[in-house]
Protein backbone atom coordinates (compact mmCIF):
# COMPACT_ATOMS: atom_id res chain seq x y z
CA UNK A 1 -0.73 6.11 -54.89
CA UNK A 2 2.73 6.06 -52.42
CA UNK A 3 1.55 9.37 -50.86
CA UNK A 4 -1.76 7.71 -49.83
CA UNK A 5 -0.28 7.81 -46.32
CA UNK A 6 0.67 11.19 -46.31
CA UNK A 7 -2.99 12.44 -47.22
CA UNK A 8 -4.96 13.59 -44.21
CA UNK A 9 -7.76 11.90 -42.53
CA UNK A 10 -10.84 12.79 -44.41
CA UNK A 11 -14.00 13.48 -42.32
CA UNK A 12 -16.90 16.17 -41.11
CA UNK A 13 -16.57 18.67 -38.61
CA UNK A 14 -18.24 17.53 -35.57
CA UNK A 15 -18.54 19.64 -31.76
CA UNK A 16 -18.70 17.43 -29.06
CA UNK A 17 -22.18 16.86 -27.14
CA UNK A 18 -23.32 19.93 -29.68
CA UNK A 19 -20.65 22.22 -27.71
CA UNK A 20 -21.23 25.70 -28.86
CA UNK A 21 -25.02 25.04 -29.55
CA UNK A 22 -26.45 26.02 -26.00
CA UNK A 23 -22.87 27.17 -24.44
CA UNK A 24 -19.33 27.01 -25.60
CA UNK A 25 -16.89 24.68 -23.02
CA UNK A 26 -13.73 24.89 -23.99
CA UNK A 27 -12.26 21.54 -24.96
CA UNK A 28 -8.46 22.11 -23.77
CA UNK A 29 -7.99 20.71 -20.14
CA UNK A 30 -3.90 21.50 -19.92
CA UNK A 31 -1.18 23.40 -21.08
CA UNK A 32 2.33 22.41 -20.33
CA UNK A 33 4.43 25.21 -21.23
CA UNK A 34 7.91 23.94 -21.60
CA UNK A 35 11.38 26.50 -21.46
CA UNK A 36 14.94 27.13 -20.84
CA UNK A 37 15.87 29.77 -18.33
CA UNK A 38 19.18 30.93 -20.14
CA UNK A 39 18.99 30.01 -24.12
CA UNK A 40 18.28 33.16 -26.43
CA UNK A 41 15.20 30.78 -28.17
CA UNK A 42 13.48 30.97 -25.00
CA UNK A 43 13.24 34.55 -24.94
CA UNK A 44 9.75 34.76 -26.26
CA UNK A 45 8.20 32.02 -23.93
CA UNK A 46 9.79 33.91 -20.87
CA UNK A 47 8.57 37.38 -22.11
CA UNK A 48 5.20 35.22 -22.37
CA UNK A 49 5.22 33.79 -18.88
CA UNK A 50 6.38 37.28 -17.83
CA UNK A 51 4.01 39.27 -18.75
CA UNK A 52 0.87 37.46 -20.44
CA UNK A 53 0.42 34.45 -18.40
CA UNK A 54 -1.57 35.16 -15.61
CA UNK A 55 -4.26 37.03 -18.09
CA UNK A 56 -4.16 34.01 -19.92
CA UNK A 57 -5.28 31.85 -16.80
CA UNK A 58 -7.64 34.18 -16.07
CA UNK A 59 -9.32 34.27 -19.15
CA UNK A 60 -9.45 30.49 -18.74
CA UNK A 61 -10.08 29.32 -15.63
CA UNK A 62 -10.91 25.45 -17.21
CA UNK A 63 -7.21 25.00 -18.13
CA UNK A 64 -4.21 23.77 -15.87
CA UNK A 65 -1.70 25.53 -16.74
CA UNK A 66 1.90 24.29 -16.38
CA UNK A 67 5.58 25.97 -16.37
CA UNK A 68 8.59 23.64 -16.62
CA UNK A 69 11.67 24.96 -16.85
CA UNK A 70 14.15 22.83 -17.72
CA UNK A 71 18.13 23.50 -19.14
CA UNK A 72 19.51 23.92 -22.44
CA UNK A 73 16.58 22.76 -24.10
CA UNK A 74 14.58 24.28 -26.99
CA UNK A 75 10.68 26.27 -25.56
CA UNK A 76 7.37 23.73 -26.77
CA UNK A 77 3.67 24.48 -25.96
CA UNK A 78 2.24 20.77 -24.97
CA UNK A 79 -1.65 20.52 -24.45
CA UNK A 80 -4.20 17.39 -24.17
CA UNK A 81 -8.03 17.86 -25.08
CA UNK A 82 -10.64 16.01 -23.01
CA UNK A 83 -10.86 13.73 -25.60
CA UNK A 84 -7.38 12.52 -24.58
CA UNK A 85 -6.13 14.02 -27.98
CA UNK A 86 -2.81 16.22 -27.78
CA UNK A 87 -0.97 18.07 -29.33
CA UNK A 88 2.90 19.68 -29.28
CA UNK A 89 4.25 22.69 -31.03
CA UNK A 90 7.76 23.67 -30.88
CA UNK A 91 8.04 27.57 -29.72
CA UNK A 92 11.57 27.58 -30.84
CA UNK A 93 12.63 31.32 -31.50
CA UNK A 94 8.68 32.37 -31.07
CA UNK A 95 8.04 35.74 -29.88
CA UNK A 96 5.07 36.11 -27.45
CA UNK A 97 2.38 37.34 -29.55
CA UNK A 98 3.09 34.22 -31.40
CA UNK A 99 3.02 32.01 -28.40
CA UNK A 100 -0.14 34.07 -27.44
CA UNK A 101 -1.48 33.05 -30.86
CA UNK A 102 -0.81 29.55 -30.54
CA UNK A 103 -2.52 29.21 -26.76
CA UNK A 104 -5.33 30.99 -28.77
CA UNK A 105 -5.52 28.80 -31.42
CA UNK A 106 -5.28 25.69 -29.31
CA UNK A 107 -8.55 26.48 -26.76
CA UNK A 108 -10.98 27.64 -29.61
CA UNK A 109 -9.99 24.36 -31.28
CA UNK A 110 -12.23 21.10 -30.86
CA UNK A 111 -9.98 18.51 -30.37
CA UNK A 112 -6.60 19.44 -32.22
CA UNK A 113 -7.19 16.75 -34.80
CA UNK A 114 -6.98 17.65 -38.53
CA UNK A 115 -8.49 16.81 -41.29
CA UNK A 116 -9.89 17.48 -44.76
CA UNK A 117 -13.46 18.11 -45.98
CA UNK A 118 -15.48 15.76 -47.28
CA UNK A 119 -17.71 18.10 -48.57
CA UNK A 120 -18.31 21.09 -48.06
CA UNK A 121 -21.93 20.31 -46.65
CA UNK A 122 -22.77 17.92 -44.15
CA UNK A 123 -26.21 16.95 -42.31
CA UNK A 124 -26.95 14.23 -40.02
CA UNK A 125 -30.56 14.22 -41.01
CA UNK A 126 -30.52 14.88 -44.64
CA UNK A 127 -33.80 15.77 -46.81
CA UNK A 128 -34.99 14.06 -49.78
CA UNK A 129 -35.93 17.77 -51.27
CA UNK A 130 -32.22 18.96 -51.10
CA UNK A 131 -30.53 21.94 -49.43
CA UNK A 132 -32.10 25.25 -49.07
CA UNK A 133 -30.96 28.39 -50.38
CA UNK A 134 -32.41 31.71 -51.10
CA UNK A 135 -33.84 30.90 -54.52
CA UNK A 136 -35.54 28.00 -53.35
CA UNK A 137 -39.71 29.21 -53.06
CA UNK A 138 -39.02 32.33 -55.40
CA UNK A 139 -41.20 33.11 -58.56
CA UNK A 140 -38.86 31.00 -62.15
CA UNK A 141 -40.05 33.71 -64.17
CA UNK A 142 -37.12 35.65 -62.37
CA UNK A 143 -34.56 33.16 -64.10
CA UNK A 144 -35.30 35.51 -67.25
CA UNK A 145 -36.59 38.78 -65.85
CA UNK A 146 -34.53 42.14 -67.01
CA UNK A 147 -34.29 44.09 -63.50
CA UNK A 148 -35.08 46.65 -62.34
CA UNK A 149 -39.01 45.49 -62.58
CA UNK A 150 -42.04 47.47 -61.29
CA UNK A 151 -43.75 44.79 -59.39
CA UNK A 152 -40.71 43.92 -57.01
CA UNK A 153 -40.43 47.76 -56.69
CA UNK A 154 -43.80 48.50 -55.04
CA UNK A 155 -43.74 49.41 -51.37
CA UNK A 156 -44.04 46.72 -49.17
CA UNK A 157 -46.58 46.36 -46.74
CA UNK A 158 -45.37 48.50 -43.39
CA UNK A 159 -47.67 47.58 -41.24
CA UNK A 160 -49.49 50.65 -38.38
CA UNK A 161 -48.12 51.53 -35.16
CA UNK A 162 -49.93 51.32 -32.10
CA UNK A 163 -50.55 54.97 -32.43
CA UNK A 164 -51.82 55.43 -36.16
CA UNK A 165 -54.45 52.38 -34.74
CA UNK A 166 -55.22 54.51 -32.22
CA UNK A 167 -56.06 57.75 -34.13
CA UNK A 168 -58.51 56.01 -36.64
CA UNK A 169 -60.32 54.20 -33.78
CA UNK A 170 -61.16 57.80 -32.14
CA UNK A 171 -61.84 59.18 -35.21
CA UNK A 172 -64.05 55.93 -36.50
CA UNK A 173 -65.78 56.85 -32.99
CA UNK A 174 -66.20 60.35 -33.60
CA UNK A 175 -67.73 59.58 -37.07
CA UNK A 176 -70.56 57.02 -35.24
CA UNK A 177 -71.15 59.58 -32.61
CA UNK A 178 -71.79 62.52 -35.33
CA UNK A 179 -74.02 60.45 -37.40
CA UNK A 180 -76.31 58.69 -34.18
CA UNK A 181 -76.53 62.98 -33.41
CA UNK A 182 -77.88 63.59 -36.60
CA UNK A 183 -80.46 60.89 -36.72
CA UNK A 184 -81.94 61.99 -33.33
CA UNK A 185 -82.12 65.49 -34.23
CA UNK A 186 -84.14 64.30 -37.42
């Protein structure tokens, strides 16, 4: 029970004001990007801020972006969510497709908290009949069927096109015009 602390927060997935329901918003608001201009562990960020930075604001136009150099300290990726939640990774020796992963990572991300599941199911509005799955309103006498069977092999019902209807109406019309022809001549 001593590494009761160490356990993460349990809890459900949740998307803020049903983000990603109607529209996604993405939930990072700024990026402080953090590096030295001479140290060999910096490398990586600078090739980043180089070359991949200005695609990256582009592709986001919701986050501030920030560049801080500063001397003969180690690189670190900073953000803060809207929720006021932040978070700080150390890009220490990082290349930038790693960097570029971790600025990924960080604005598909909710809030930057973790946590573990629960379960693996959650509902707000749960039902007294239980969950649904693709069993639920079949036939039981399937629980001890020997497949293949005959029955579930028949073709379904492929309903006409527009075209097919057409044909038998004109010929259904045809038919009623032959037979009122033949009872006047009579």
């Amino acid at each position: 029970m001593a590494n009761r602390q160490l356990l993460l927060p349990s809890g459900f997935p949740r998307a803020p004001l049903g983000n990603g329901v109607g529209r996604f918003m993405c939930q990072l608001k700024r990026v402080t990007l953090k590096f030295c201009k001479e140290r060999g562990d910096s490398r990586g960020m600078r090739d980043f801020l180089e070359h991949d930075l200005v695609d990256f604001a582009t592709k986001h136009p919701s986050v501030v972006v920030y560049v801080k150099p500063r001397r003969h300290r180690s690189s670190v990726i900073k953000g803060e969510y809207c929720n006021g939640k932040d978070f700080w990774i150390s890009a220490h020796k990082m290349n930038r497709e790693e960097i570029q992963k971790w600025l990924h990572l960080a604005t598909t991300q909710n809030d930057g908290e973790e946590f573990r599941l629960r379960k693996m199911m959650h509902t707000d509005n749960p039902s007294i009949q239980g969950p649904w799955t693709p069993f639920t309103h079949r036939d039981p006498k399937l629980n001890n069927s020997s497949f293949p069977l005959e029955e579930l092999s028949e073709p379904v019902f492929v309903p006409k096109s527009a075209t097919q209807q057409l044909i038998e109406i004109f010929n259904e019309q045809q038919r009623t015009a032959r037979h009122l022809e033949e009872k006047q001549g009579e």
